[in-house]
Protein backbone atom coordinates (compact mmCIF):
# COMPACT_ATOMS: atom_id res chain seq x y z
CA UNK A 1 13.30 -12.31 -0.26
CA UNK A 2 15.62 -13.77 -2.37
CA UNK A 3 19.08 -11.50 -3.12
CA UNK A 4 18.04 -11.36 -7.37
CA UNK A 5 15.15 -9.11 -6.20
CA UNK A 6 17.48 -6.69 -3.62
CA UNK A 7 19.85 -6.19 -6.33
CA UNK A 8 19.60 -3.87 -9.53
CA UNK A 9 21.17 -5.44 -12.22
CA UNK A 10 20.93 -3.39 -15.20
CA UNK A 11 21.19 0.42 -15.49
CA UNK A 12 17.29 2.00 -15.44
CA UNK A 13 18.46 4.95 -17.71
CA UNK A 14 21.06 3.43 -20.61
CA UNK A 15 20.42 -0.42 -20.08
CA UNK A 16 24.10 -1.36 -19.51
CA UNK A 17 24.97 -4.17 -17.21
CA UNK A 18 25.73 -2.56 -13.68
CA UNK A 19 28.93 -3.16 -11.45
CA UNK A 20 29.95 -3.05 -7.92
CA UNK A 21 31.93 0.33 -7.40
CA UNK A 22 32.79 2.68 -4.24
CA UNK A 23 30.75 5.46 -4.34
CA UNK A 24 29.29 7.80 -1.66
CA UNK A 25 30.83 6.28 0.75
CA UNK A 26 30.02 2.28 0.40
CA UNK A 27 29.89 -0.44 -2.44
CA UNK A 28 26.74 0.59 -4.32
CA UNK A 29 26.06 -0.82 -8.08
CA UNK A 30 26.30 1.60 -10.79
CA UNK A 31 26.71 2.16 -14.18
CA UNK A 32 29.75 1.88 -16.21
CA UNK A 33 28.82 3.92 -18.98
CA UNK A 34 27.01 6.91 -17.79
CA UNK A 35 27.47 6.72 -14.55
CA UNK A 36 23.89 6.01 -12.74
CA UNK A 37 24.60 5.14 -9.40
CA UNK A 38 21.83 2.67 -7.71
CA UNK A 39 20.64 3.78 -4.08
CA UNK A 40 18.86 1.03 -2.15
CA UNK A 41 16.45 2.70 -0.24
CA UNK A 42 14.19 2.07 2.65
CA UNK A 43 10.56 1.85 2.01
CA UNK A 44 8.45 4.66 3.67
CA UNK A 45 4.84 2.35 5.91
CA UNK A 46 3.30 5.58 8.06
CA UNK A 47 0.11 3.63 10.29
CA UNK A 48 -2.68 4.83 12.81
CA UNK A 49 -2.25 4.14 16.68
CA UNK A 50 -6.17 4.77 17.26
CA UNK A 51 -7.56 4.57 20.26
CA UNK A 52 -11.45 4.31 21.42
CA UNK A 53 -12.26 4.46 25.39
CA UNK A 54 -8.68 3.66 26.79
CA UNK A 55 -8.73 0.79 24.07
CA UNK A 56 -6.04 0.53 20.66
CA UNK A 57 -6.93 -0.28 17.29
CA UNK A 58 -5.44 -3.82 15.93
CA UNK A 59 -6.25 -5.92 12.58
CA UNK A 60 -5.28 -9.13 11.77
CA UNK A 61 -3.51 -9.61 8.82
CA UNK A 62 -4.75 -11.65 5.67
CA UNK A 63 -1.55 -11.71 4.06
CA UNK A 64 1.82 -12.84 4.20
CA UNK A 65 4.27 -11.80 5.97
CA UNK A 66 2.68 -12.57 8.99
CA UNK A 67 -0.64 -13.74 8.12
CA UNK A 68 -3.07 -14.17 11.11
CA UNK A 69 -1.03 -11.77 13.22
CA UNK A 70 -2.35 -8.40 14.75
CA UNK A 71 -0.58 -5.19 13.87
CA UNK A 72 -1.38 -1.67 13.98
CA UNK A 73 -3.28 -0.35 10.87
CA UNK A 74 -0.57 0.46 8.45
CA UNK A 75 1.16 0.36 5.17
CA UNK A 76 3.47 1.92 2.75
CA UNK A 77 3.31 5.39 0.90
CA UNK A 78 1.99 5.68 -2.69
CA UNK A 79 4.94 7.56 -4.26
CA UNK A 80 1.44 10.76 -4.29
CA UNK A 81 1.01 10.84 -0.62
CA UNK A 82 2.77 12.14 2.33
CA UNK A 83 2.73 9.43 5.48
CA UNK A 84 -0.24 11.38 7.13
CA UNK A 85 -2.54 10.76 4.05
CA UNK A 86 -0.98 7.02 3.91
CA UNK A 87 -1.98 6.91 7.66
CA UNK A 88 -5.68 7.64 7.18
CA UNK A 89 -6.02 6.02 3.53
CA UNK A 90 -4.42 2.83 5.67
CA UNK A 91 -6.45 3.07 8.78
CA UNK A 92 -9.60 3.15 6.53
CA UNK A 93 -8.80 0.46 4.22
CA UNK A 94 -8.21 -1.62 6.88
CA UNK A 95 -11.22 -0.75 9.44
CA UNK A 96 -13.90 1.02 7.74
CA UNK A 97 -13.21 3.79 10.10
CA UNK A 98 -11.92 7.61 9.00
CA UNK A 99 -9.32 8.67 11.61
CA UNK A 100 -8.26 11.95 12.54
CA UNK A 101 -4.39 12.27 13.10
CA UNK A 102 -3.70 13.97 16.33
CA UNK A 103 -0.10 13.96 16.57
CA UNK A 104 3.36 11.94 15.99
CA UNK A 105 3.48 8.65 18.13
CA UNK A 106 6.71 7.62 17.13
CA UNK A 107 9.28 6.62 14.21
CA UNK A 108 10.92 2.97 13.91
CA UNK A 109 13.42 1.76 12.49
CA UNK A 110 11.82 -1.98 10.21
CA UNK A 111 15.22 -3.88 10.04
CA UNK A 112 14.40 -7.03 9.82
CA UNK A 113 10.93 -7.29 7.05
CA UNK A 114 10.96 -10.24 4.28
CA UNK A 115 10.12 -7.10 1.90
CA UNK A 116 13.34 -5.20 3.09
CA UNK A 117 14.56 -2.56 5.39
CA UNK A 118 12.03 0.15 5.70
CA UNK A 119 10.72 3.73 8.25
CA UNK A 120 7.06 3.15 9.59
CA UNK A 121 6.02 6.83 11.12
CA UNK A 122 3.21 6.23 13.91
CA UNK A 123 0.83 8.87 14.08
CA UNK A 124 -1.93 8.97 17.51
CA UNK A 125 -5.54 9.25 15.90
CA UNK A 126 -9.22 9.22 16.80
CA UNK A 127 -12.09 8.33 15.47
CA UNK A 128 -14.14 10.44 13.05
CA UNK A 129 -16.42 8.41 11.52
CA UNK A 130 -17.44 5.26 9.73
CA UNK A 131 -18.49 1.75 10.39
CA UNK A 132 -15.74 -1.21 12.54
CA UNK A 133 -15.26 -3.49 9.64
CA UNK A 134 -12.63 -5.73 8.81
CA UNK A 135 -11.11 -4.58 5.16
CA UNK A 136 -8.90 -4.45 2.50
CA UNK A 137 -5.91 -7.22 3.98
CA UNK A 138 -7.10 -7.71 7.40
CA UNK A 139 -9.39 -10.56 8.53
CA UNK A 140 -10.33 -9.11 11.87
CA UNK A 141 -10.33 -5.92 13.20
CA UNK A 142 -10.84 -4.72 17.04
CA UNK A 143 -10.22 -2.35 19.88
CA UNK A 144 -8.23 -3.84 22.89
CA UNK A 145 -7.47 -2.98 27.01
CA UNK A 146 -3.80 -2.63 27.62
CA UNK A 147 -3.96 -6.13 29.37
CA UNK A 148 -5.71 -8.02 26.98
CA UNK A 149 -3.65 -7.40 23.69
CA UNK A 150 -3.96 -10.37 21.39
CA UNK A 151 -1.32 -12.69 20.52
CA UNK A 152 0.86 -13.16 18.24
CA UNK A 153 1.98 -9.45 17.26
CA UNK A 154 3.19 -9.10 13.44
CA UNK A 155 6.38 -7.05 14.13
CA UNK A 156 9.06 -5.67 16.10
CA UNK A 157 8.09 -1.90 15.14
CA UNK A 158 4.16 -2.81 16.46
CA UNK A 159 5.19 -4.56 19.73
CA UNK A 160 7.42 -1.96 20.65
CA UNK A 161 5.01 1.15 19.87
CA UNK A 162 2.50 -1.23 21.96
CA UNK A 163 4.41 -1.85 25.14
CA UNK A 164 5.26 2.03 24.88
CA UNK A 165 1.38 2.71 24.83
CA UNK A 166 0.96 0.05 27.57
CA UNK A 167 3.44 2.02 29.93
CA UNK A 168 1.58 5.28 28.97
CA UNK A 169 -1.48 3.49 29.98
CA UNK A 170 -0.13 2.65 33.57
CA UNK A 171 1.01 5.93 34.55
């Protein structure tokens, strides 16, 4: 992403050009005449870890970044939701299928995303209802073993919440 889009360059609330100043603790930009201070923030993804008959839920993405890589069904939170909601709208955007959350899988730390730092919360689910479709931004959509996981994987969040749910698997 290039660094004009990480960086706020004007105040939101007075319009005044913004400067680099110490505040809170690090060099943040803020606001020379009424004092707005800009936060950079991670973004909030919350995603589905489904799983059907000792088998996990994957899609393949249709979209960059990582186009025609399999991930778990996820995505960011509407600024309306809380990250369970965003987990099921997600899950059934992406799959056709309504999920059930049955508990907290895991929270990761996204360092390293074109689109910027960000959480993803990983809640365990099971399936409800609907139909196996591939939707919204993904161009397939399956259930997988353990040992037969397709290649490549989108991210370092998804690969690690995988081989954890491999080593569950084996024990």
């Amino acid at each position: 992403m290039p660094r004009s889009m990480l960086i706020m360059n004007y105040c939101p609330r007075c319009g005044q050009a913004l400067h680099d100043e110490f505040a809170f603790g690090r060099m943040r930009r803020a606001c020379p005449a009424c004092g707005f201070v800009f936060f950079r923030e991670p973004k909030v993804a919350a995603g589905a870890l489904v799983e059907r008959d000792g088998q996990v839920l994957l899609v393949r993405r249709s979209y960059v970044p990582k186009k025609g890589y399999w991930a778990l069904p996820a995505g960011y939170m509407e600024v309306d939701e809380g990250p369970v909601a965003t987990a099921i709208r997600e899950c059934f955007e992406e799959t056709g299928l309504v999920v059930r959350i049955t508990g907290l899988f895991g929270v990761y730390y996204v360092a390293n995303d074109p689109r910027g730092a960000g959480v993803m919360i990983l809640y365990r689910a099971r399936v409800e209802s609907g139909e196996l479709a591939a939707g919204d931004d993904a161009s397939d959509v399956g259930f997988f073993a353990p040992d037969a996981l397709p290649h490549p994987i989108a991210f370092a969040s998804t690969r690690r919440a995988l081989a954890r749910w491999q080593c569950e698997k084996k024990s």
